[in-house]
N, C-alpha and C. Protein backbone atom coordinates (compact mmCIF):
# COMPACT_ATOMS: atom_id res chain seq x y z
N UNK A 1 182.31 68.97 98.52
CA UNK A 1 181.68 67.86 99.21
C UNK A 1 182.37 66.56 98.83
N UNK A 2 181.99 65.92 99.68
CA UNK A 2 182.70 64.49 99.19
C UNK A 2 184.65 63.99 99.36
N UNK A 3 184.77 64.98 100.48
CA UNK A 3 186.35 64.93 99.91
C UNK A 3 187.23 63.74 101.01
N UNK A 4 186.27 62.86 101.08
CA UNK A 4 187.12 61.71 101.93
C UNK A 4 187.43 60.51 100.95
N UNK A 5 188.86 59.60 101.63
CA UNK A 5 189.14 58.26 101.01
C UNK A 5 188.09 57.37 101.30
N UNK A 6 187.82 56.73 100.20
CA UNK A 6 187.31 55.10 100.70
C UNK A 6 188.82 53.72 100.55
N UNK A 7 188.62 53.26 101.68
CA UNK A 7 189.48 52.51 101.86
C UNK A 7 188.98 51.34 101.40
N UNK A 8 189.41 50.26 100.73
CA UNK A 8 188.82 48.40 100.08
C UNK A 8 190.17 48.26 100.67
N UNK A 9 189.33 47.45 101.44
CA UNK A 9 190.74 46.17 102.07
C UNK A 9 190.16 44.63 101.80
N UNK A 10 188.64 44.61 101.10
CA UNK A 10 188.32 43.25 100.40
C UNK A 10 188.04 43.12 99.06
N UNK A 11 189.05 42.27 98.72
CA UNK A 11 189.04 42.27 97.01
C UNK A 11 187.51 42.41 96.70
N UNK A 12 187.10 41.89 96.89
CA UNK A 12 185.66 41.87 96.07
C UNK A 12 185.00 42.59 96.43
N UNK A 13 184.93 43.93 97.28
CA UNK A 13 185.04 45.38 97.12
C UNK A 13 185.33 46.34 95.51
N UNK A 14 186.17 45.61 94.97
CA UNK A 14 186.39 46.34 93.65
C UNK A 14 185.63 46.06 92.53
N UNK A 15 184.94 45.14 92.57
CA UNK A 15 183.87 44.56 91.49
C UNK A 15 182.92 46.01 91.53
N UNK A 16 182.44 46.36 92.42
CA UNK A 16 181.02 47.06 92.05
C UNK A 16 181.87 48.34 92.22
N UNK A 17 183.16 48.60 92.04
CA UNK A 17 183.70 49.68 92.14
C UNK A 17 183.86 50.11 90.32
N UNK A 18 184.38 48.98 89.69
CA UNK A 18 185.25 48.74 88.57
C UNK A 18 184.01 48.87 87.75
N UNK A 19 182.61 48.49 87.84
CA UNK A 19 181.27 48.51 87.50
C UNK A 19 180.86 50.21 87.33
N UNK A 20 180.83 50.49 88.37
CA UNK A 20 180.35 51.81 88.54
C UNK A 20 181.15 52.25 87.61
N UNK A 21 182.51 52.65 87.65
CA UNK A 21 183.84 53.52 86.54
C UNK A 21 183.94 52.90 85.40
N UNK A 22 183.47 52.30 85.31
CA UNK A 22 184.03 51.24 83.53
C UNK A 22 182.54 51.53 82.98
N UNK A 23 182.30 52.63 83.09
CA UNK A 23 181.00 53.35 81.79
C UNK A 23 180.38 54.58 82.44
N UNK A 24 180.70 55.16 81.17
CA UNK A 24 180.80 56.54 80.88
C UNK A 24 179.54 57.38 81.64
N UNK A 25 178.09 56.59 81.54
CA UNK A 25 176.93 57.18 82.03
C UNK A 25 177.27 57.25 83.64
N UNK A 26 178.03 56.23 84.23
CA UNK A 26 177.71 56.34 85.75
C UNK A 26 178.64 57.06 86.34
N UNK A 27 179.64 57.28 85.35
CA UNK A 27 181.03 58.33 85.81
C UNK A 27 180.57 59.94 85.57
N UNK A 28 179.19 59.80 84.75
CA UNK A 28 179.05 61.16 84.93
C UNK A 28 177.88 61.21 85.94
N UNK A 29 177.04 60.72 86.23
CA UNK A 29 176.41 60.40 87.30
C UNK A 29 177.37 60.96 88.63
N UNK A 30 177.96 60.15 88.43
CA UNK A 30 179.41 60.44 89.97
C UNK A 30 179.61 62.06 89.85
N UNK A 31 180.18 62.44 88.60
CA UNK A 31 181.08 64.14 88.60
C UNK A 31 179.80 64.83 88.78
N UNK A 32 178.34 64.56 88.02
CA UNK A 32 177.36 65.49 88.64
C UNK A 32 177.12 65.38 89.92
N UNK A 33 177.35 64.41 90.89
CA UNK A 33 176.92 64.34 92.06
C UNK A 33 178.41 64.74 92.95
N UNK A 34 179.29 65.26 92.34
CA UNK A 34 180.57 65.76 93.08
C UNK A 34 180.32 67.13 93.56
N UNK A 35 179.23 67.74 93.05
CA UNK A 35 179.59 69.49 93.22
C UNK A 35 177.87 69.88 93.98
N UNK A 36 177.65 68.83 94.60
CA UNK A 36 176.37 68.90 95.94
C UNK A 36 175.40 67.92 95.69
N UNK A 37 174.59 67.89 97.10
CA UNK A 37 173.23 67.16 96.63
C UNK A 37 172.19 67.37 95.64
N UNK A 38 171.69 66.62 95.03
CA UNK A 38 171.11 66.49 94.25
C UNK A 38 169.99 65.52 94.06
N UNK A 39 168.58 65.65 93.50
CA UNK A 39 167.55 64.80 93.70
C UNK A 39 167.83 64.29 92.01
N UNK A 40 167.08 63.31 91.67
CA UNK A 40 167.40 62.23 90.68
C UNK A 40 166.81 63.29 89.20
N UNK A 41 165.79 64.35 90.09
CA UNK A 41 165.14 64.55 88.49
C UNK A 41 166.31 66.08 87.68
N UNK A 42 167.15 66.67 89.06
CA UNK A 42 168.56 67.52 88.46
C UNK A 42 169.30 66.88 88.36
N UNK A 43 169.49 65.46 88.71
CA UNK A 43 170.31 64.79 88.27
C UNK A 43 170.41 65.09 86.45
N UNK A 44 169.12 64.34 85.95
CA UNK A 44 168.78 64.04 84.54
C UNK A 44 168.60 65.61 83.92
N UNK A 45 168.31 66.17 84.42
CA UNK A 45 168.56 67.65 83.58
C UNK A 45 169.80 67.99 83.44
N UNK A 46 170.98 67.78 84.45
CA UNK A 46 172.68 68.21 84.02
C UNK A 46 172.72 67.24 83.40
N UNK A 47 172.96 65.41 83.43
CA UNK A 47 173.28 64.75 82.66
C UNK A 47 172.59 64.32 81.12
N UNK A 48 171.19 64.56 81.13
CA UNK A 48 170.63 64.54 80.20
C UNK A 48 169.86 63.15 79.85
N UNK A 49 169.81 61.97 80.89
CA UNK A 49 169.52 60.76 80.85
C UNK A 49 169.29 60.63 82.40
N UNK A 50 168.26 59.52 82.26
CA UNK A 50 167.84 59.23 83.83
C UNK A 50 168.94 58.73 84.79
N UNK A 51 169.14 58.82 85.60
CA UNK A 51 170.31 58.88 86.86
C UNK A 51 170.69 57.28 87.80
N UNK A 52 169.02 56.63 87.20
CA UNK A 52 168.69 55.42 88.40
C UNK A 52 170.01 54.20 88.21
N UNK A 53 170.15 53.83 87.34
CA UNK A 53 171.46 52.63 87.02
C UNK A 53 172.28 53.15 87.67
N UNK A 54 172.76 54.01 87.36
CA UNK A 54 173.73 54.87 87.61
C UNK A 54 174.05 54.73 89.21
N UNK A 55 172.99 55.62 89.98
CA UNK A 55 172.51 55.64 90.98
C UNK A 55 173.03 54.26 91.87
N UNK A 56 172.23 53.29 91.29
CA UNK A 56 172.24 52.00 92.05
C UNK A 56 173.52 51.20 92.25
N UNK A 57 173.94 51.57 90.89
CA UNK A 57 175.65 50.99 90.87
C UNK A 57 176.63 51.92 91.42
N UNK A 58 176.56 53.03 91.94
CA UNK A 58 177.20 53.80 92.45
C UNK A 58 176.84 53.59 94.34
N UNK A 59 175.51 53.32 94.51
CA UNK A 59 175.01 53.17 96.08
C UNK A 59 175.70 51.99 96.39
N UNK A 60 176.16 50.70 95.50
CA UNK A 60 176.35 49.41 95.84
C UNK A 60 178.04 49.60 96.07
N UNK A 61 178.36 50.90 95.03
CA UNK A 61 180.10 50.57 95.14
C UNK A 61 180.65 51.38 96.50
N UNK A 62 179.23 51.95 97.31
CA UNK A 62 179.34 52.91 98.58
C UNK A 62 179.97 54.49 97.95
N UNK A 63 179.96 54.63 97.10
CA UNK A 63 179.81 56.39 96.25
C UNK A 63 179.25 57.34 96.75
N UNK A 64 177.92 56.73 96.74
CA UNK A 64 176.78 57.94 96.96
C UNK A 64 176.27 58.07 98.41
N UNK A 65 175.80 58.73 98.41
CA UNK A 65 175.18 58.74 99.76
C UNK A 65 173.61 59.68 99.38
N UNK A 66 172.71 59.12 100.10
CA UNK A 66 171.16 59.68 100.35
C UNK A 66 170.74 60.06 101.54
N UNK A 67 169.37 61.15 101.24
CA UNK A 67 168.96 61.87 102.38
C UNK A 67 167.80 62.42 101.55
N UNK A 68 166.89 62.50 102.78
CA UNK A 68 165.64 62.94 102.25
C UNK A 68 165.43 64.59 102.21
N UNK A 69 165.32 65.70 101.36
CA UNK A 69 165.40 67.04 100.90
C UNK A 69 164.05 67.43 101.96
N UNK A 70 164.60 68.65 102.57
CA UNK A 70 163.21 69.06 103.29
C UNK A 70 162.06 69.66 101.99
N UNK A 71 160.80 69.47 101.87
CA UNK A 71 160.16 69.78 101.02
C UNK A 71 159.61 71.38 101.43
N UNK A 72 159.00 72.05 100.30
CA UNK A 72 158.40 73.05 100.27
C UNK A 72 157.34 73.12 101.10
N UNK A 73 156.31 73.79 101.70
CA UNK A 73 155.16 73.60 102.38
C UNK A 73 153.76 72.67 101.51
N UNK A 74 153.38 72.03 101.89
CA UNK A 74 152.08 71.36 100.32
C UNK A 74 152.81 70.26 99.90
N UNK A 75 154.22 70.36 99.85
CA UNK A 75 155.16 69.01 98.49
C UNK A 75 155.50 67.95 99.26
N UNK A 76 155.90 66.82 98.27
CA UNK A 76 156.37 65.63 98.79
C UNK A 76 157.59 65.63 99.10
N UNK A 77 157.98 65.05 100.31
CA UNK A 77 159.54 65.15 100.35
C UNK A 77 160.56 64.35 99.31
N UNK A 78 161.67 64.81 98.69
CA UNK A 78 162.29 64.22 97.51
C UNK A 78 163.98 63.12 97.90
N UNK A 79 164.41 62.13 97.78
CA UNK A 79 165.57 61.97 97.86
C UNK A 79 166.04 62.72 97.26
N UNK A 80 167.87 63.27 97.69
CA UNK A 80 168.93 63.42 97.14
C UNK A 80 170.03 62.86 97.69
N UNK A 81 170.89 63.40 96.13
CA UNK A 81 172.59 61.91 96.42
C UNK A 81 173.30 62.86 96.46
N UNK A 82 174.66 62.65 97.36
CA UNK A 82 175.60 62.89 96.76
C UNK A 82 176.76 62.23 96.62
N UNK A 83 178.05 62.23 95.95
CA UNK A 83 178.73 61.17 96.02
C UNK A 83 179.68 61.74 97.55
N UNK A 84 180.29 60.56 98.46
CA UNK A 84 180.41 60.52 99.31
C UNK A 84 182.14 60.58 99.79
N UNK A 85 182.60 60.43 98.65
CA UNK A 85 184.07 60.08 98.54
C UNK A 85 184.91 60.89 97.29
N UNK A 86 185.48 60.89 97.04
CA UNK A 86 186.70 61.63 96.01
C UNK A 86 187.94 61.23 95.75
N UNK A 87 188.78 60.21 96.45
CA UNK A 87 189.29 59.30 96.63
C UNK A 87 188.89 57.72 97.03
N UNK A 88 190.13 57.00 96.25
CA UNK A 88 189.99 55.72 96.67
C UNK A 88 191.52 55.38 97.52
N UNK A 89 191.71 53.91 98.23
CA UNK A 89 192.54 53.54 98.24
C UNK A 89 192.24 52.24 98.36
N UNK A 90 193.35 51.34 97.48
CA UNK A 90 192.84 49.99 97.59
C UNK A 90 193.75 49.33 98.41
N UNK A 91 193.95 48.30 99.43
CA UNK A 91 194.56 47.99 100.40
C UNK A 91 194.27 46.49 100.68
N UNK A 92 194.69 45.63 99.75
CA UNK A 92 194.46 44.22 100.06
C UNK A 92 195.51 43.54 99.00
N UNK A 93 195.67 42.44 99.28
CA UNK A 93 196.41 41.11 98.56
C UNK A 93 195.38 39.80 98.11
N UNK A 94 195.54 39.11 97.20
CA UNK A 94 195.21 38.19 96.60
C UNK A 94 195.69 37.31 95.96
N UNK A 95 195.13 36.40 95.42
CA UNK A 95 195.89 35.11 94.10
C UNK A 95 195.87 35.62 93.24
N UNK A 96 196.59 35.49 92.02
CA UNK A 96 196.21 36.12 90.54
C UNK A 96 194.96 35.19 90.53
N UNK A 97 194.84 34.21 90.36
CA UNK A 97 193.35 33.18 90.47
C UNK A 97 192.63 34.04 90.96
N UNK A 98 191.98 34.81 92.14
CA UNK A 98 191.34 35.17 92.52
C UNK A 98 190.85 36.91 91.73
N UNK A 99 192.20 37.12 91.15
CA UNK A 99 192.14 38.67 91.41
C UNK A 99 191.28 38.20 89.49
N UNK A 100 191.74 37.04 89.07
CA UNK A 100 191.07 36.68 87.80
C UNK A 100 189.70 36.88 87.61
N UNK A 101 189.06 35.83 88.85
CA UNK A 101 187.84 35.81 89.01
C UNK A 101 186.88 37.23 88.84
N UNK A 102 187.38 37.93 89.47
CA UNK A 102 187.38 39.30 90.26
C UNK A 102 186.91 40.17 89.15
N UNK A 103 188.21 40.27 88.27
CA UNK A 103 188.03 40.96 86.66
C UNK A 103 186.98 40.11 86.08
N UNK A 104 187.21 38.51 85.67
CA UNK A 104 186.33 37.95 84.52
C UNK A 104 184.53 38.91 85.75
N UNK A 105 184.25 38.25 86.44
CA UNK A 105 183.01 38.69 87.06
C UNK A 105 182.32 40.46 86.51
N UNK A 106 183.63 41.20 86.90
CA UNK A 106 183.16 42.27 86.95
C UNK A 106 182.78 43.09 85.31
N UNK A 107 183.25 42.47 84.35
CA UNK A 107 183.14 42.63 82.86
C UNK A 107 182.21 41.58 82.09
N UNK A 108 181.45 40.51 82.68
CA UNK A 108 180.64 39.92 81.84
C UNK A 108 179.54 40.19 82.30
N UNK A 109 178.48 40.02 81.28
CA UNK A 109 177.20 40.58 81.16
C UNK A 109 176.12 39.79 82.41
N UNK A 110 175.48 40.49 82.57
CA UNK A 110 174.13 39.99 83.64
C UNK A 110 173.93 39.00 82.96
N UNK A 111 173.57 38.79 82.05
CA UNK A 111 173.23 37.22 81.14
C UNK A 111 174.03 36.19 81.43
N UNK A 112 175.26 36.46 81.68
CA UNK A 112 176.24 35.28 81.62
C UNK A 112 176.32 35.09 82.84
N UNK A 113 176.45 35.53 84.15
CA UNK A 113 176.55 35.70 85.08
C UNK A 113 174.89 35.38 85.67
N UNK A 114 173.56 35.45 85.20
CA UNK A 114 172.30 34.59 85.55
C UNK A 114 172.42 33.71 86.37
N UNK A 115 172.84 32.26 85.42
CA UNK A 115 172.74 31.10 86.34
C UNK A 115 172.81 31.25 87.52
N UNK A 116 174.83 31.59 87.66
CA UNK A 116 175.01 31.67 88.83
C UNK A 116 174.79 32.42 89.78
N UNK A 117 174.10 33.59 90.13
CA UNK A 117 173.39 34.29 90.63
C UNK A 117 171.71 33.56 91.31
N UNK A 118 171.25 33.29 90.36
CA UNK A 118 170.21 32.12 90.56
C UNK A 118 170.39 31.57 91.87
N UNK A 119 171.27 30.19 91.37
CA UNK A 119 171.94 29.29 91.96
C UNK A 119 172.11 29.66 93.34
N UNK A 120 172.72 30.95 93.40
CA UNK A 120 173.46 31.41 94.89
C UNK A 120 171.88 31.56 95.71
N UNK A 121 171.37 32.31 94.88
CA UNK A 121 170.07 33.16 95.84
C UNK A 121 169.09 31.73 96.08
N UNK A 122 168.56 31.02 95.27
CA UNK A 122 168.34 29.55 95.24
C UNK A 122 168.98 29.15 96.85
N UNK A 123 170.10 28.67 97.07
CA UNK A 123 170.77 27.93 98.33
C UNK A 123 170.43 28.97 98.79
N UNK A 124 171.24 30.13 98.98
CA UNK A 124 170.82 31.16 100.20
C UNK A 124 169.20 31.30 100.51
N UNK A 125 168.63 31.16 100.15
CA UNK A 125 166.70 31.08 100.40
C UNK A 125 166.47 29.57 101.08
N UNK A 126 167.00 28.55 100.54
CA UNK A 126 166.89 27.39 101.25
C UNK A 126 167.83 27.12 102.54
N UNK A 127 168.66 28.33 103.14
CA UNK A 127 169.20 28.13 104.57
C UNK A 127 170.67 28.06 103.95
N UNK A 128 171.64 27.26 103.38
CA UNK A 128 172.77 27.23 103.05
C UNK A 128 173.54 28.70 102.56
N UNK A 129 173.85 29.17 103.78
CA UNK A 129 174.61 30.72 103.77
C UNK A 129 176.16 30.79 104.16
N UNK A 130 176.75 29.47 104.23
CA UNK A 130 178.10 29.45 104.16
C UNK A 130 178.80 29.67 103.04
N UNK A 131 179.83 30.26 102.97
CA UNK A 131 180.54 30.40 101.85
C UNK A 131 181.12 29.22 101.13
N UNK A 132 181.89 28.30 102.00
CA UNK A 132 182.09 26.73 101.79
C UNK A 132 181.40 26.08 101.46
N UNK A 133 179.93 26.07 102.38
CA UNK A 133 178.71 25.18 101.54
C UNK A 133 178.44 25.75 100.02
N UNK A 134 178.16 26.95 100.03
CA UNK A 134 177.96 27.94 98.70
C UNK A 134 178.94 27.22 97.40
N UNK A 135 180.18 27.48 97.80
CA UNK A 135 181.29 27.24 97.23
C UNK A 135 181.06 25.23 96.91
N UNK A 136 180.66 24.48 97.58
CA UNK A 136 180.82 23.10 97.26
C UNK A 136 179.56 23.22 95.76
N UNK A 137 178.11 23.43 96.21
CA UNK A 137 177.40 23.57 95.17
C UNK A 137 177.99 24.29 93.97
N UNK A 138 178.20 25.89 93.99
CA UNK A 138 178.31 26.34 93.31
C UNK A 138 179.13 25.70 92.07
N UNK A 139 180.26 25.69 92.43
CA UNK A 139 181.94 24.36 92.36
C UNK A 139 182.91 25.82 91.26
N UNK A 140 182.98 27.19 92.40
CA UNK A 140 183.28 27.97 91.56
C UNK A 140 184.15 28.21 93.24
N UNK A 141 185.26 29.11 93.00
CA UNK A 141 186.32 29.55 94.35
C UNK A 141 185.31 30.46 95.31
N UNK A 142 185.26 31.01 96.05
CA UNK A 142 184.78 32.00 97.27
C UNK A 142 184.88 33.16 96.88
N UNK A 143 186.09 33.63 95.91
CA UNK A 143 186.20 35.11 95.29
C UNK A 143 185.51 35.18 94.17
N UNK A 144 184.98 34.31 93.57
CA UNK A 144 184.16 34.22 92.48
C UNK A 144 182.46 34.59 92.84
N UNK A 145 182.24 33.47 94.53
CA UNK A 145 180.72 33.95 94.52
C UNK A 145 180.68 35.06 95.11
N UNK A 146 181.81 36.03 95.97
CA UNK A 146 181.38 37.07 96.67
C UNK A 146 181.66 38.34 95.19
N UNK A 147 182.30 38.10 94.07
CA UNK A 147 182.19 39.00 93.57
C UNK A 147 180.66 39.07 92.56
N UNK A 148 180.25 37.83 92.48
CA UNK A 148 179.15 37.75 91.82
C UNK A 148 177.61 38.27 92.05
N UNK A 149 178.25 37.97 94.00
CA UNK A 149 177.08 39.47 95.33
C UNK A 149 177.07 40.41 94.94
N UNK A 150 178.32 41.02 94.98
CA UNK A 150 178.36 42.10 94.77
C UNK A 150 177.83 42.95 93.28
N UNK A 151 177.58 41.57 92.53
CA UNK A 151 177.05 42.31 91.48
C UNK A 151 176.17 42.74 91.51
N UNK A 152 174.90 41.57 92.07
CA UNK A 152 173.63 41.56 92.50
C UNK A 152 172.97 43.01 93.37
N UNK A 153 171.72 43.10 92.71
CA UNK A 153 171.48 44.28 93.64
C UNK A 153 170.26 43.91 94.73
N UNK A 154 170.37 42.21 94.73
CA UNK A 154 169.75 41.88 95.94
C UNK A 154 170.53 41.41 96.99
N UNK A 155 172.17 40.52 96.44
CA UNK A 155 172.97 39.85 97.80
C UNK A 155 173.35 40.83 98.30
N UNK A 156 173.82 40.65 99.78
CA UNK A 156 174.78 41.21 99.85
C UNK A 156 175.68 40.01 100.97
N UNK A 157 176.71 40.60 100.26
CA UNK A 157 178.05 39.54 101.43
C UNK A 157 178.63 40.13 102.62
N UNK A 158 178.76 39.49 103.90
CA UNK A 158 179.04 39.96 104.77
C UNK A 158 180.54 39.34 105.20
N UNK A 159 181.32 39.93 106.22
CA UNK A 159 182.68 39.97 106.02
C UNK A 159 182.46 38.81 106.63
């Protein structure tokens, strides 16, 4: 299962990619969800730890994929994941400035990264959904706030 490329042709595509693979729990999350569907609670019996982080940072980097399990007669119906891809290919150009942003974003902690998250969802709730307007408040580059979306598991950025 799973045996197609995902293609990133937008840098800030690789943030919640580099997230998901840069720790150990969600990479096994991924290899258990390589060899079929799976609902969250066989998830945590092969891996041995609950699946949900994992899960979420893997749904955001477009990994996984969900579907609802037909249930038994009497039972509740259950999600299952599986991962959706097996390959990558990355297919874009950038600034080193940008591709900076890109890395610093995707390696510092939710804590450090707060404010500005705030900040964004703050303007975006009060109507200001341009990237330029975003970008004048913020006073950070455009590859900085779309990788900072992408961290978020409420923004999301649109092309």
């Amino acid at each position: 299962m799973g045996k197609r490329t995902r293609i990133i042709n937008e840098p800030s595509d690789i943030v919640p990619l580099l997230r998901a693979f840069g720790s150990d729990t969600h990479k096994k999350v991924f290899e258990c969800l390589q060899n079929g569907w799976k609902t969250e609670a066989e998830i945590e019996k092969e891996v041995g730890f609950s699946p949900r982080e994992g899960l979420d940072v893997l749904k955001k980097s477009g990994f996984v994929e969900s579907k609802w399990r037909m249930p038994q007669p009497g039972k509740m119906p259950e999600k299952e994941h599986h991962s959706s891809y097996s390959k990558v290919q990355v297919n874009f150009q950038c600034s080193v400035e940008d591709l900076s942003d890109l890395i610093m974003v995707t390696f510092k902690s939710d804590k450090e990264l707060r404010s500005y998250l705030d900040l964004i969802e703050k303007e975006v709730k009060s109507g200001n959904q341009s990237m330029n307007g975003l970008q004048r408040v913020v006073d950070k580059s455009i590859m900085f706030i779309r990788a900072v979306a992408r961290r978020s598991p409420k923004a999301l950025v649109k092309a």
